[in-house]
C-alpha atoms as a PDB file:
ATOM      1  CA  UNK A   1     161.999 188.229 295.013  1.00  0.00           C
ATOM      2  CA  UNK A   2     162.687 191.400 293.485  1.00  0.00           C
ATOM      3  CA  UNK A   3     165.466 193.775 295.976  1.00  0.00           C
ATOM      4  CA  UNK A   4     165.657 197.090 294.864  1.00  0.00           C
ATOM      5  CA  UNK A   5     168.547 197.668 296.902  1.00  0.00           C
ATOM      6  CA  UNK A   6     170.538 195.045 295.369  1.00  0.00           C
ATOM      7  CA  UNK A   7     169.370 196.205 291.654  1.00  0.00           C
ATOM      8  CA  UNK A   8     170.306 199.486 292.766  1.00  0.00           C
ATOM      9  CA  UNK A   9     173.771 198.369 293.993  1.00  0.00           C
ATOM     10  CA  UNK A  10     174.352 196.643 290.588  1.00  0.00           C
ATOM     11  CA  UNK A  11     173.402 200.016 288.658  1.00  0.00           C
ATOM     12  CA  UNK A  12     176.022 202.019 290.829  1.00  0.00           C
ATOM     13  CA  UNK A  13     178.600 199.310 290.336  1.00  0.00           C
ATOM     14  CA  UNK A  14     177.730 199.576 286.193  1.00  0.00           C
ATOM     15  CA  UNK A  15     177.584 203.307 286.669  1.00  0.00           C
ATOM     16  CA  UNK A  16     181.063 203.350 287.800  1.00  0.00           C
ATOM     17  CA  UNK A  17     182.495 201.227 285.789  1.00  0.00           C
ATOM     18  CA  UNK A  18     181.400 202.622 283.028  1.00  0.00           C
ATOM     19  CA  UNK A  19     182.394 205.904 283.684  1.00  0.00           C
ATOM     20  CA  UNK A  20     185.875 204.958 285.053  1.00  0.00           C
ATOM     21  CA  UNK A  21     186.022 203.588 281.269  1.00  0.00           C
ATOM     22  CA  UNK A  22     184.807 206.851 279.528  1.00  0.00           C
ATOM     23  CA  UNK A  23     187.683 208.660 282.305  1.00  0.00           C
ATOM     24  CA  UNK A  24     190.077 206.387 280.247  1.00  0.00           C
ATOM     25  CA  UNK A  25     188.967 207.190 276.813  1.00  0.00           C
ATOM     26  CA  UNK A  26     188.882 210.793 277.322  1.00  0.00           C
ATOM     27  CA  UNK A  27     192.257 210.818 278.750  1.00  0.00           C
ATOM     28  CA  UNK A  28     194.069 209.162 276.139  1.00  0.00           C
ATOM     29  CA  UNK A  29     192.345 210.930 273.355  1.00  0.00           C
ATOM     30  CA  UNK A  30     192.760 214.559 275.190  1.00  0.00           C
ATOM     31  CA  UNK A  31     196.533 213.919 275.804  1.00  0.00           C
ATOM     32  CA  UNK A  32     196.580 212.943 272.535  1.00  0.00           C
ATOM     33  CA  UNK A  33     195.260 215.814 271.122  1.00  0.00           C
ATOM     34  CA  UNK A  34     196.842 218.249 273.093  1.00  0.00           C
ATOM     35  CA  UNK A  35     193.445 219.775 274.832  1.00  0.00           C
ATOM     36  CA  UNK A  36     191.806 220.095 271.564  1.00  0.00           C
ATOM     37  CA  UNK A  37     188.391 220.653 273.145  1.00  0.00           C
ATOM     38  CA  UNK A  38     188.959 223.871 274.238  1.00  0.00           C
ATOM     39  CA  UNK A  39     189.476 224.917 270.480  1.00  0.00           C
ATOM     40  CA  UNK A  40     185.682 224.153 269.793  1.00  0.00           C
ATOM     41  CA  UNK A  41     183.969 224.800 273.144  1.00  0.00           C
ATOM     42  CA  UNK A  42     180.490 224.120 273.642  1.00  0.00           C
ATOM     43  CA  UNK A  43     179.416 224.314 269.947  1.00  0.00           C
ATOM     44  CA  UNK A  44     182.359 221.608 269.497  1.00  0.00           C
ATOM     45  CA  UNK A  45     180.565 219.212 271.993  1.00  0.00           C
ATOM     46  CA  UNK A  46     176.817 219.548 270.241  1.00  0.00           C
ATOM     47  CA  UNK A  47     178.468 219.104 266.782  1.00  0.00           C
ATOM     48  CA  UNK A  48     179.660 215.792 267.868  1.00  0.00           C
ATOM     49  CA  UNK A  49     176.415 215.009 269.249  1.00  0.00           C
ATOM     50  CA  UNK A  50     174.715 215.702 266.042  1.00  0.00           C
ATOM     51  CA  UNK A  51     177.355 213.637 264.152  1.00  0.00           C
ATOM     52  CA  UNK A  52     176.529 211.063 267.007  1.00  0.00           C
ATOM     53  CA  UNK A  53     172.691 210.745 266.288  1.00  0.00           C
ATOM     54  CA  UNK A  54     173.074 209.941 262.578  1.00  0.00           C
ATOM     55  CA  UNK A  55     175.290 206.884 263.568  1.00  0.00           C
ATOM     56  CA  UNK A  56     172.863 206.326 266.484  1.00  0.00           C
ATOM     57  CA  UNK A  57     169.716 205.937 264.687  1.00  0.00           C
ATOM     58  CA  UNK A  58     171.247 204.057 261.764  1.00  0.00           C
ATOM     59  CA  UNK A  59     172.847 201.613 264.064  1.00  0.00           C
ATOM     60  CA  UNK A  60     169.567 201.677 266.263  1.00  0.00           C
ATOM     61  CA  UNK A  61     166.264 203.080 265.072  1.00  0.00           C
ATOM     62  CA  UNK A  62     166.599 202.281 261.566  1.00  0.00           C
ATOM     63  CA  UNK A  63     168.176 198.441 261.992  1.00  0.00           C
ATOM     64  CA  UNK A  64     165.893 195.894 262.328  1.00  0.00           C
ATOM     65  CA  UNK A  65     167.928 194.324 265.017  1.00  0.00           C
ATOM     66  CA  UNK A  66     168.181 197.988 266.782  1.00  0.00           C
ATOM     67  CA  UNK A  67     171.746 197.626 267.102  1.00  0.00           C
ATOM     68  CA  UNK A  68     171.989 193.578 268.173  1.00  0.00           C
ATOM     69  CA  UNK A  69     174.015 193.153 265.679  1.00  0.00           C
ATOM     70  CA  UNK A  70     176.576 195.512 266.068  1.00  0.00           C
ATOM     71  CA  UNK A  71     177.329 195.726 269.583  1.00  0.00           C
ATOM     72  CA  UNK A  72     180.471 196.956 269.796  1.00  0.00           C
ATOM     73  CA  UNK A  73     179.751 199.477 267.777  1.00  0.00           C
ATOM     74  CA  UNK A  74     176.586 200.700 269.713  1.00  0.00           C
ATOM     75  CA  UNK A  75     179.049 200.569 272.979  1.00  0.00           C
ATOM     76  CA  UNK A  76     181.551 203.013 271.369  1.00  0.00           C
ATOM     77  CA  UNK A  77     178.950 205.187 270.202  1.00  0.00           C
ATOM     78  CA  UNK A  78     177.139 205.349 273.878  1.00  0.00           C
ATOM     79  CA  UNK A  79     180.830 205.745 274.731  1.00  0.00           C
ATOM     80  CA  UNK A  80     181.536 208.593 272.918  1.00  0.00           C
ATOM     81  CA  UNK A  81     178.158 210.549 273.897  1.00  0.00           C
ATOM     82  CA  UNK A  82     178.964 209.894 277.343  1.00  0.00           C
ATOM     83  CA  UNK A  83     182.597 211.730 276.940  1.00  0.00           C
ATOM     84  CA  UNK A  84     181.271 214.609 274.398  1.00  0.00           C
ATOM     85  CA  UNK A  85     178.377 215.301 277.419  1.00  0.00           C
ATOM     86  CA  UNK A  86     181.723 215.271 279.788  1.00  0.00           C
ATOM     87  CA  UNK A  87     183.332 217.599 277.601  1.00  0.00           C
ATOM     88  CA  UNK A  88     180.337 220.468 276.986  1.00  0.00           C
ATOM     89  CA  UNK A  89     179.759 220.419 280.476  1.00  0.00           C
ATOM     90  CA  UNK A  90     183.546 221.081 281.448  1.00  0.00           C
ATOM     91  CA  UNK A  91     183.643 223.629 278.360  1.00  0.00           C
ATOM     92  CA  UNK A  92     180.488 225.646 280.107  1.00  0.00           C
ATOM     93  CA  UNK A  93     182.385 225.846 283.098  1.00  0.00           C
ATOM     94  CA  UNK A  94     185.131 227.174 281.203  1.00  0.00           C
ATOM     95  CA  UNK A  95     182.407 229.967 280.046  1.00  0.00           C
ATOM     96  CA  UNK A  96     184.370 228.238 276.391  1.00  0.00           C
ATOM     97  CA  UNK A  97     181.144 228.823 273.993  1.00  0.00           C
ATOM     98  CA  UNK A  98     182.879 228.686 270.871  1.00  0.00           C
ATOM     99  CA  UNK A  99     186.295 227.658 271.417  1.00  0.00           C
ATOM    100  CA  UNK A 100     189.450 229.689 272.370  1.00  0.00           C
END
């Protein structure tokens, strides 16, 4: 039988691992890039994004497998929108539009 509680549960467990993953990525890449995000601010993060849908819909929309066989791939790419949505939202509480 179907438990919503336990299916919700799961998601929170995913939900948190997940992000404590994207916390890692976006730690070693800002450290390694000395804060770069705040030269680019907001318009930075959206550029990414759009950068993000090409790969998106080639590795998705237009593969006949929509993305099945490229898995890893597809991760890093969900990956990296999850961190560049991390990153506009800390740049509009900066009040960083267009970088610094």
């Amino acid at each position: 039988m179907f438990n919503i509680d336990e299916v919700m549960e799961k998601r929170l467990d995913q939900f948190d691992r997940i992000t404590a993953k994207s916390r890692e990525i976006f730690n070693e890449k800002n450290r390694k890039y000395q804060d770069a995000v705040r030269d680019t601010g907001v318009n930075g993060a959206v550029v990414e994004f759009v950068g993000l849908t090409g790969r998106l819909k080639a590795l998705v929309l237009r593969n006949e497998t929509h993305g099945r066989d490229s898995i890893q791939e597809l991760v890093n790419a969900l990956m990296d929108a999850q961190v560049y949505s991390y990153i506009a939202l800390m740049m509009v509480e900066d009040e960083n539009w267009e970088g610094v």
